[in-house]
PDB file of N, CA and C in Angstrom:
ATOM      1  N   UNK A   1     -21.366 -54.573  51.081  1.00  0.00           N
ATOM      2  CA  UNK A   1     -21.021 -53.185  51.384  1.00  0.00           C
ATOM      3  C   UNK A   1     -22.200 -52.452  52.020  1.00  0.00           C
ATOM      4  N   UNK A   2     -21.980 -52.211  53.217  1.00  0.00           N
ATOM      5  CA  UNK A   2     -23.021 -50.692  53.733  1.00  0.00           C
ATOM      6  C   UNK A   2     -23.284 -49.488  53.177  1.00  0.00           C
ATOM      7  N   UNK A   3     -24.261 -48.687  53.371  1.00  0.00           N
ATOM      8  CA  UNK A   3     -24.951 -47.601  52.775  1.00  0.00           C
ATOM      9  C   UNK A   3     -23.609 -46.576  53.667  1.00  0.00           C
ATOM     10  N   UNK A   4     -23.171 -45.677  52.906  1.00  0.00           N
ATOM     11  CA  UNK A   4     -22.195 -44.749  53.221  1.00  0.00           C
ATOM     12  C   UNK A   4     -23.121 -43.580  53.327  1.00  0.00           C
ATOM     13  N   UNK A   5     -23.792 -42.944  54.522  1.00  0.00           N
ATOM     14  CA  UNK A   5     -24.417 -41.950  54.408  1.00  0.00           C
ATOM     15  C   UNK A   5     -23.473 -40.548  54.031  1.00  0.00           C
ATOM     16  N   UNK A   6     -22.209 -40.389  54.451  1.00  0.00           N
ATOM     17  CA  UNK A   6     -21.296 -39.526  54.420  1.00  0.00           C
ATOM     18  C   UNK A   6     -21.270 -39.098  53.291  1.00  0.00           C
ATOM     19  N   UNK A   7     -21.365 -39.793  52.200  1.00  0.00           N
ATOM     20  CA  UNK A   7     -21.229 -39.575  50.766  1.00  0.00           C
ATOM     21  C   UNK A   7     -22.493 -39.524  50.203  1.00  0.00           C
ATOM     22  N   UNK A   8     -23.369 -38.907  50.653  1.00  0.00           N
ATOM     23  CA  UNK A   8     -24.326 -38.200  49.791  1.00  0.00           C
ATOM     24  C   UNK A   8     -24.215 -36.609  50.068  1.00  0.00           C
ATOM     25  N   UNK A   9     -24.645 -35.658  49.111  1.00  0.00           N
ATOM     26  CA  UNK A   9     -24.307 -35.026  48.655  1.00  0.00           C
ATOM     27  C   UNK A   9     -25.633 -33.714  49.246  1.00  0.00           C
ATOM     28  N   UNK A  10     -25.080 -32.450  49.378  1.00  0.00           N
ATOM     29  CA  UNK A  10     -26.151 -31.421  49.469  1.00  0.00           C
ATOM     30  C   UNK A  10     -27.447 -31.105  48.980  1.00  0.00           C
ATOM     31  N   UNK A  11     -27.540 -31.613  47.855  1.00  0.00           N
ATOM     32  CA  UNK A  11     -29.060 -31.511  47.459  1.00  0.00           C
ATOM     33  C   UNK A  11     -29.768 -32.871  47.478  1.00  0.00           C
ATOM     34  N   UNK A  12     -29.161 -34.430  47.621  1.00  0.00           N
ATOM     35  CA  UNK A  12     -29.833 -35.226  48.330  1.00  0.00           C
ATOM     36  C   UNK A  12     -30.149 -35.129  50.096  1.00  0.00           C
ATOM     37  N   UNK A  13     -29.665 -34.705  50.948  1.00  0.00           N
ATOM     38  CA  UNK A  13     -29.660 -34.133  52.450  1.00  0.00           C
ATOM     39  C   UNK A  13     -30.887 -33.417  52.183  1.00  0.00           C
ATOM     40  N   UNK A  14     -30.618 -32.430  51.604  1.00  0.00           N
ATOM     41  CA  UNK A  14     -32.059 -31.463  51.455  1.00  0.00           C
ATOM     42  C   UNK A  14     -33.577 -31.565  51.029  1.00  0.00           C
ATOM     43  N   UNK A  15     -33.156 -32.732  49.989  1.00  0.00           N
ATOM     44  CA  UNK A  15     -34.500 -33.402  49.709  1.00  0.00           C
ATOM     45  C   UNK A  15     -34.785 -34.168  50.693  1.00  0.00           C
ATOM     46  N   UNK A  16     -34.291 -34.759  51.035  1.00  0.00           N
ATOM     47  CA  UNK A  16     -34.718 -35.842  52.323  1.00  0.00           C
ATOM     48  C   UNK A  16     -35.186 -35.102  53.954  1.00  0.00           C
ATOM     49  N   UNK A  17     -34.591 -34.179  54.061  1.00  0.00           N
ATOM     50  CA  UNK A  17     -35.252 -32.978  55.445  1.00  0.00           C
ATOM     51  C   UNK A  17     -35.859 -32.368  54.677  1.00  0.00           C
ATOM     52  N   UNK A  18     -36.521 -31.916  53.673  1.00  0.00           N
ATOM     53  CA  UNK A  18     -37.923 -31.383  52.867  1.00  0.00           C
ATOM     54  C   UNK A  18     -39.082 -32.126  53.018  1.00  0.00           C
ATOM     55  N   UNK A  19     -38.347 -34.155  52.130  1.00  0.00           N
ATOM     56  CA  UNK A  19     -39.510 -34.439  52.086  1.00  0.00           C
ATOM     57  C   UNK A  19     -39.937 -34.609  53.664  1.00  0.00           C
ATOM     58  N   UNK A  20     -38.872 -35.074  54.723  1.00  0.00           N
ATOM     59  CA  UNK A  20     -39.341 -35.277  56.186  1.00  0.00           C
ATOM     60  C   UNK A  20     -40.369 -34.680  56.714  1.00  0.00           C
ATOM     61  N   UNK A  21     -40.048 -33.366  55.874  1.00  0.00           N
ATOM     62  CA  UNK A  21     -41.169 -32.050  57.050  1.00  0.00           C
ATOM     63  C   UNK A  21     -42.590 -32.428  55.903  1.00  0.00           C
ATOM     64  N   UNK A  22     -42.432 -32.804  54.799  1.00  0.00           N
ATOM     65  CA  UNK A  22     -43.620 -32.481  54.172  1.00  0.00           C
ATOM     66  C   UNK A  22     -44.141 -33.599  54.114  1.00  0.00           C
ATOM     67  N   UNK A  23     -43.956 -34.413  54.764  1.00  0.00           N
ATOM     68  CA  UNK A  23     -45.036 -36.248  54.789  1.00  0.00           C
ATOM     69  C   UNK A  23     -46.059 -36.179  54.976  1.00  0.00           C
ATOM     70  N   UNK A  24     -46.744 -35.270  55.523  1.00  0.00           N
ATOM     71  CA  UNK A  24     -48.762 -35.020  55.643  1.00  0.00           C
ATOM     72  C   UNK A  24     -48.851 -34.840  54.113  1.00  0.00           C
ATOM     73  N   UNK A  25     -48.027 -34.197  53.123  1.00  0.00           N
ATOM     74  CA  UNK A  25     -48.550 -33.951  52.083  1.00  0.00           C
ATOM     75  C   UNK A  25     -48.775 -35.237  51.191  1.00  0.00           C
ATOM     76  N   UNK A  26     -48.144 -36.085  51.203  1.00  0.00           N
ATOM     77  CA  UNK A  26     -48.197 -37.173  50.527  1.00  0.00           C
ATOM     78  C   UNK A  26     -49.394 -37.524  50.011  1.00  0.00           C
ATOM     79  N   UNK A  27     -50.402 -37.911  50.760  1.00  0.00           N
ATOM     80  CA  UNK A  27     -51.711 -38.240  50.045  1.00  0.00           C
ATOM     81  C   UNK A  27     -52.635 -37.568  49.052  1.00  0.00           C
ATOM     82  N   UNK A  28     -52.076 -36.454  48.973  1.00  0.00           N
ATOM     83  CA  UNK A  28     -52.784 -35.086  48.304  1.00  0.00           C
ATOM     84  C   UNK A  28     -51.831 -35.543  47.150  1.00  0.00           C
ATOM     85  N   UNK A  29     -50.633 -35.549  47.297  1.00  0.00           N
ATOM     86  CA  UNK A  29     -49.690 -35.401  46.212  1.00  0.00           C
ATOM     87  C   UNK A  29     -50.141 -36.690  45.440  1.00  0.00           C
ATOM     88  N   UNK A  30     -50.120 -37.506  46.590  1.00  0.00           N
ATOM     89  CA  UNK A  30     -50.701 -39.348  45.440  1.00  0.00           C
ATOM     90  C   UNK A  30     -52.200 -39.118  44.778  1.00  0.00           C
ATOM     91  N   UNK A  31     -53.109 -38.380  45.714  1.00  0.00           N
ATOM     92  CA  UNK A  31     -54.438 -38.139  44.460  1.00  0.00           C
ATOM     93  C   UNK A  31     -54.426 -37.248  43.432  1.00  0.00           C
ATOM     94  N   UNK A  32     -53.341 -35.953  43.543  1.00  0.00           N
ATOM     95  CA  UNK A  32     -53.343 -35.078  42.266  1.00  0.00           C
ATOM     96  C   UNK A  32     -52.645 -35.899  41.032  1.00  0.00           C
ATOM     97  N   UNK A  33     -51.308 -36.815  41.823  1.00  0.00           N
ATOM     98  CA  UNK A  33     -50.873 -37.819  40.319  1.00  0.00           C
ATOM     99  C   UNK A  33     -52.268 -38.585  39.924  1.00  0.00           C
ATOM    100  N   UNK A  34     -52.880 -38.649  40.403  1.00  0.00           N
ATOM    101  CA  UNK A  34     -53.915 -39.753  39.758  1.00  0.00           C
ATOM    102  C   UNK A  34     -54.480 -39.081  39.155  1.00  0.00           C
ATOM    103  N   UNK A  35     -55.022 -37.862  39.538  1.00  0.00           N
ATOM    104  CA  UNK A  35     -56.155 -37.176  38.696  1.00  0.00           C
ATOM    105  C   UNK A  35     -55.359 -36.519  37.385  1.00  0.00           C
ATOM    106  N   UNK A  36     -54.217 -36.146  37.509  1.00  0.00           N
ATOM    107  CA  UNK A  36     -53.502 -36.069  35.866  1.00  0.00           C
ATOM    108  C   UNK A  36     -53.238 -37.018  35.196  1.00  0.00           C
ATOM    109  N   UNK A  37     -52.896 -38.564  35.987  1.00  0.00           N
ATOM    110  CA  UNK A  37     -52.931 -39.359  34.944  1.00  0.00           C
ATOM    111  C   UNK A  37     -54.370 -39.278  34.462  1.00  0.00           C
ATOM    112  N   UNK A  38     -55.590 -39.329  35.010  1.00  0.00           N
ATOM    113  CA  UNK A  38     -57.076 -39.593  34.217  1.00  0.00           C
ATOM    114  C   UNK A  38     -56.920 -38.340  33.230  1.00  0.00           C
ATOM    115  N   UNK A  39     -56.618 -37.244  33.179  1.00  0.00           N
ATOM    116  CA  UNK A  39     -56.788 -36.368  32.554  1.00  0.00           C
ATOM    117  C   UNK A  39     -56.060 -36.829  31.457  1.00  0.00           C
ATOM    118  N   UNK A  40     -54.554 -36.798  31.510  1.00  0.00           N
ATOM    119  CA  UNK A  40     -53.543 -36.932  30.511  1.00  0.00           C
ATOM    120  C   UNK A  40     -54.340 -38.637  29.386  1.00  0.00           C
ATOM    121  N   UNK A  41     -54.425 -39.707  30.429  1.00  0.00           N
ATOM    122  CA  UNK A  41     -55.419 -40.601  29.361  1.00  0.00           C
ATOM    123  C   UNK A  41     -56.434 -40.167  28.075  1.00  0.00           C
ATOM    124  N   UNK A  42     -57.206 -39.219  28.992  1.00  0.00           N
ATOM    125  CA  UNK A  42     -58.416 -38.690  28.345  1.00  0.00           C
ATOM    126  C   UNK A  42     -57.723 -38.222  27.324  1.00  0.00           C
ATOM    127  N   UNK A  43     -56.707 -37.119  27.037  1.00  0.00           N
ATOM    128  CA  UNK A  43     -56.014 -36.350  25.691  1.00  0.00           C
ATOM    129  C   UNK A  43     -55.508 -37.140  25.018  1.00  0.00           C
ATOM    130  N   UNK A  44     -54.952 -38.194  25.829  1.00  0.00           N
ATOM    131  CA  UNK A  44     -54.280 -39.275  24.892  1.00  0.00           C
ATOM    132  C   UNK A  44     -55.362 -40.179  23.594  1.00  0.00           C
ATOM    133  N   UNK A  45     -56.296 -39.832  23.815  1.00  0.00           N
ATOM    134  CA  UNK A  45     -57.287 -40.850  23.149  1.00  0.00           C
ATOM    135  C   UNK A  45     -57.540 -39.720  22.024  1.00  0.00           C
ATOM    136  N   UNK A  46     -57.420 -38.534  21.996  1.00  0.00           N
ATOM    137  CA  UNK A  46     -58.030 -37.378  21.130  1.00  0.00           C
ATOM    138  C   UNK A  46     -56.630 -37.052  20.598  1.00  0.00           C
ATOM    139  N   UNK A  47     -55.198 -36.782  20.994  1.00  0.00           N
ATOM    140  CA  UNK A  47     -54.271 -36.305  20.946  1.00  0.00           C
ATOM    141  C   UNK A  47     -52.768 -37.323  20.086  1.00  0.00           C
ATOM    142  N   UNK A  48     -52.066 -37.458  19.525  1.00  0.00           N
ATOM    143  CA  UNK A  48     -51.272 -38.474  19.657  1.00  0.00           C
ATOM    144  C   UNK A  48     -50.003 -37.726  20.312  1.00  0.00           C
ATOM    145  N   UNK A  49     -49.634 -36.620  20.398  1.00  0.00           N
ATOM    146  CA  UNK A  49     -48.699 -36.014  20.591  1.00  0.00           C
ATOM    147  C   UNK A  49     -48.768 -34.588  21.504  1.00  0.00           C
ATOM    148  N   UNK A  50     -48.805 -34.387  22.762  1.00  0.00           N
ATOM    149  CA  UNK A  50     -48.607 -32.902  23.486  1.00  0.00           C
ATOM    150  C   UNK A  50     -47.360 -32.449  23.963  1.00  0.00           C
ATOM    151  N   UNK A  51     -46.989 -31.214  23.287  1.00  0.00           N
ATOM    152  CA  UNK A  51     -46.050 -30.461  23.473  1.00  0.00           C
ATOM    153  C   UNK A  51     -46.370 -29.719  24.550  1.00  0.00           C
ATOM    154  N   UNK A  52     -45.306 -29.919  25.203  1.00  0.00           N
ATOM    155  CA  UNK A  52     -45.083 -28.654  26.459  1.00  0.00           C
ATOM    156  C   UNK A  52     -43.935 -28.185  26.806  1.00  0.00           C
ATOM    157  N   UNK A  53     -43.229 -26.851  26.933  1.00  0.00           N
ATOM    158  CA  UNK A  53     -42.198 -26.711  27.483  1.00  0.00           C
ATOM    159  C   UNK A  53     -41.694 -27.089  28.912  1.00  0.00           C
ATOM    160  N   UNK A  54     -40.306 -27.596  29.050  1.00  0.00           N
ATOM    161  CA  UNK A  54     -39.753 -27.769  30.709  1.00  0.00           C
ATOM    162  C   UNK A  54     -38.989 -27.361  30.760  1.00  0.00           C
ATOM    163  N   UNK A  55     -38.168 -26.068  30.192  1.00  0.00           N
ATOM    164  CA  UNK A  55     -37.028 -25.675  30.644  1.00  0.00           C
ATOM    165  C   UNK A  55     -37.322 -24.029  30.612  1.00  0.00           C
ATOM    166  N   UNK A  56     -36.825 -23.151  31.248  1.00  0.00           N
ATOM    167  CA  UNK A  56     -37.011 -21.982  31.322  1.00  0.00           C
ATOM    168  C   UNK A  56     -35.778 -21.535  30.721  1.00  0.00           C
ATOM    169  N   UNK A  57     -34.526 -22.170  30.700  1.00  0.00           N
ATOM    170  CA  UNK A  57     -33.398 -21.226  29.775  1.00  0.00           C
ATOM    171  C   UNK A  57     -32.995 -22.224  29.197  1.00  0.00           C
ATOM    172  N   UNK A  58     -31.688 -22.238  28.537  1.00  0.00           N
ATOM    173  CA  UNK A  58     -30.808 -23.376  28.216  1.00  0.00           C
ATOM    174  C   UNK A  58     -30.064 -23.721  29.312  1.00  0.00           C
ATOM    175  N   UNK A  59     -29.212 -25.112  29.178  1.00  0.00           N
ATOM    176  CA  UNK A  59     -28.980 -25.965  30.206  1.00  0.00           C
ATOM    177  C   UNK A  59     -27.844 -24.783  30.916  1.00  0.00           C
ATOM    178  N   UNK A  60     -27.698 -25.121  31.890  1.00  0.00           N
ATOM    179  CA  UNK A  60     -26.525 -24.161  32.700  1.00  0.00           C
ATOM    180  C   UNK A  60     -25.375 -24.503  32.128  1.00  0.00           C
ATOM    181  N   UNK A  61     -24.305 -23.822  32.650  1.00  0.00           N
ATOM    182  CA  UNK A  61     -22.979 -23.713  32.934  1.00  0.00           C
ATOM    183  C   UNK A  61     -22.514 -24.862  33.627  1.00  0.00           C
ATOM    184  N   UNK A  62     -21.518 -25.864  33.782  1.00  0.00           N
ATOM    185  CA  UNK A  62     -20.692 -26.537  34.576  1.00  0.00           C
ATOM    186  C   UNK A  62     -20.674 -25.724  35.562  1.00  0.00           C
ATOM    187  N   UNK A  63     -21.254 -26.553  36.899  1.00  0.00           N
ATOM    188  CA  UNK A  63     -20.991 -25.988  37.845  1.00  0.00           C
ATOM    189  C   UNK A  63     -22.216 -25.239  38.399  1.00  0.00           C
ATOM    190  N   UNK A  64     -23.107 -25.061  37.580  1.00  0.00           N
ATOM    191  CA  UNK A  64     -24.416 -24.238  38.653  1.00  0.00           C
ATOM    192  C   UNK A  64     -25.036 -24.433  39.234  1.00  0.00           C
ATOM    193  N   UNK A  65     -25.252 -25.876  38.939  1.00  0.00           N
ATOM    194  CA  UNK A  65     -26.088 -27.070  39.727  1.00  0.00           C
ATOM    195  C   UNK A  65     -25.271 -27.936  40.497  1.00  0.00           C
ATOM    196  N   UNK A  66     -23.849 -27.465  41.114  1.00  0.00           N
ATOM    197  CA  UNK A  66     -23.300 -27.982  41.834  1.00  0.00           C
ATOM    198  C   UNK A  66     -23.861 -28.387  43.471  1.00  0.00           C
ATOM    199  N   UNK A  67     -23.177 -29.771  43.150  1.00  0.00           N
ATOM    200  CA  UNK A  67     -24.437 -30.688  44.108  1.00  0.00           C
ATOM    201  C   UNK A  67     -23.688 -30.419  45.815  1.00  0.00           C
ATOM    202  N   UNK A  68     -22.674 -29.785  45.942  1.00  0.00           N
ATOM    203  CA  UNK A  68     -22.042 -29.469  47.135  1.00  0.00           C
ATOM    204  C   UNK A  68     -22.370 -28.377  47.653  1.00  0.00           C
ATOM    205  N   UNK A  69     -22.580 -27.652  46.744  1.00  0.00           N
ATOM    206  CA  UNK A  69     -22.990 -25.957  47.074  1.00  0.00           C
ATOM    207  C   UNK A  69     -24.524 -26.209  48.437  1.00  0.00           C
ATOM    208  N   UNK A  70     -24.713 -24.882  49.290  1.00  0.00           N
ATOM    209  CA  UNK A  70     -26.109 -25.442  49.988  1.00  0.00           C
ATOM    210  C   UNK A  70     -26.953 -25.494  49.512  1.00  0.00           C
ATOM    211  N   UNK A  71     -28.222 -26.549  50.143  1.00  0.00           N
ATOM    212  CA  UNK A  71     -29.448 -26.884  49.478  1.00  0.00           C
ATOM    213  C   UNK A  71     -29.953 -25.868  48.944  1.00  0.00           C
ATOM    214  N   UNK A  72     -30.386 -24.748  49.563  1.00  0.00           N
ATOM    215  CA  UNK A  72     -31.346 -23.863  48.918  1.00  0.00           C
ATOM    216  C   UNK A  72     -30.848 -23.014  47.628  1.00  0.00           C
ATOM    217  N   UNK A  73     -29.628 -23.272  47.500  1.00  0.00           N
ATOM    218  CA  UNK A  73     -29.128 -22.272  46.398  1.00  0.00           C
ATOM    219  C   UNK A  73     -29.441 -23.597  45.273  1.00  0.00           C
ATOM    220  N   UNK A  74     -28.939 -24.626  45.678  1.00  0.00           N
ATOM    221  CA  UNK A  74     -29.384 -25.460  44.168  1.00  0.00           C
ATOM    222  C   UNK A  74     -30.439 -25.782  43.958  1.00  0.00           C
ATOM    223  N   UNK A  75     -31.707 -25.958  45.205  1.00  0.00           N
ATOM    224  CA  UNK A  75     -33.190 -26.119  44.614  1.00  0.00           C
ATOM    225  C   UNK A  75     -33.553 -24.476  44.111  1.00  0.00           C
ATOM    226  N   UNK A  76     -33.516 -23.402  44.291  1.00  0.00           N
ATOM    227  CA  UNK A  76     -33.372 -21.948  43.583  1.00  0.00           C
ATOM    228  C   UNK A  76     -33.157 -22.304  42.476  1.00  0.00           C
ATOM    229  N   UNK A  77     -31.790 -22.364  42.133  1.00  0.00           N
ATOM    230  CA  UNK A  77     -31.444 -23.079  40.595  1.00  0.00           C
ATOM    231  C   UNK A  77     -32.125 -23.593  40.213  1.00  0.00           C
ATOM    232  N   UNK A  78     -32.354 -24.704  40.489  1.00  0.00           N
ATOM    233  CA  UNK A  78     -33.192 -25.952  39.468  1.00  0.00           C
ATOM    234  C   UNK A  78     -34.808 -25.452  39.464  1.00  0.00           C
ATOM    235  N   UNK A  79     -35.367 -24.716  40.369  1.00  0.00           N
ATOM    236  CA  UNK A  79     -36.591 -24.296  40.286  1.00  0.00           C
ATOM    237  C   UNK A  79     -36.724 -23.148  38.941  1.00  0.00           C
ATOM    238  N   UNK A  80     -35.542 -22.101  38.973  1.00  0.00           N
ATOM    239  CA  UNK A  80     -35.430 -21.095  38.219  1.00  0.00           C
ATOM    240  C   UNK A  80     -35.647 -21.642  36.692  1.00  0.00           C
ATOM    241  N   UNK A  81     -34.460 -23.049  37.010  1.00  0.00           N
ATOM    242  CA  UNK A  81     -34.338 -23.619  35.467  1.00  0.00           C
ATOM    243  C   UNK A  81     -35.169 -24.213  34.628  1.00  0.00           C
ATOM    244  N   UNK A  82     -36.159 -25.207  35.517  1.00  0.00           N
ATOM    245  CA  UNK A  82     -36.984 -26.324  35.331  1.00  0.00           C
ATOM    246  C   UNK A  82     -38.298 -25.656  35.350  1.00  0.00           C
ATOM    247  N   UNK A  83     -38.360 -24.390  35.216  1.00  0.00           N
ATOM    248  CA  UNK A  83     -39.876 -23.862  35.670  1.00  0.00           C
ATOM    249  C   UNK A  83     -40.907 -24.722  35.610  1.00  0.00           C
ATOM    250  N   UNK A  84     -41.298 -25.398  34.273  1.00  0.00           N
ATOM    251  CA  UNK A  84     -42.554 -25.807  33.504  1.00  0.00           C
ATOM    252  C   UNK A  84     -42.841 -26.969  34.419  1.00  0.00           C
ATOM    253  N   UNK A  85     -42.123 -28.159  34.610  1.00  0.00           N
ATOM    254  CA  UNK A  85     -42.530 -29.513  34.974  1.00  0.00           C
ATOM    255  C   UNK A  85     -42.441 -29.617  36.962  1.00  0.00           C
TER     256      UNK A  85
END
């Protein structure tokens, strides 16, 4: 079976012309993961357990994060929702 591009959905389209425009960023983005993993190691050796919040409300409604709706209204959403991570 072939890849059905037709059937992906509004907020995969959008990530994919995001990440397109933002590919210079990549290398920055691959050394800041590294430098939190060294960090996050380091706590891990002092720490057994860090709490952090990732959600800014409770989960939505059916339907708010509807994946048809346009891109920018559901990355809005999920940014609004997901504040912390």
């Amino acid at each position: 079976p072939s890849f059905d591009r037709d059937r992906l959905d509004n907020l995969t389209l959008g990530l994919e012309r995001y990440a397109g425009r933002n590919l210079h960023r990549v290398p920055t983005a691959i050394a800041r993961l590294a430098r939190v993993r060294r960090i996050t190691s380091r706590l891990q050796s002092t720490y057994d357990v860090l709490l952090m919040p990732t959600l800014a409300d409770a989960p939505p409604e059916i339907g708010h994060l509807d994946p048809t709706a346009p891109y920018q209204q559901i990355i809005d959403r999920l940014i609004d929702w997901v504040a912390f991570t």
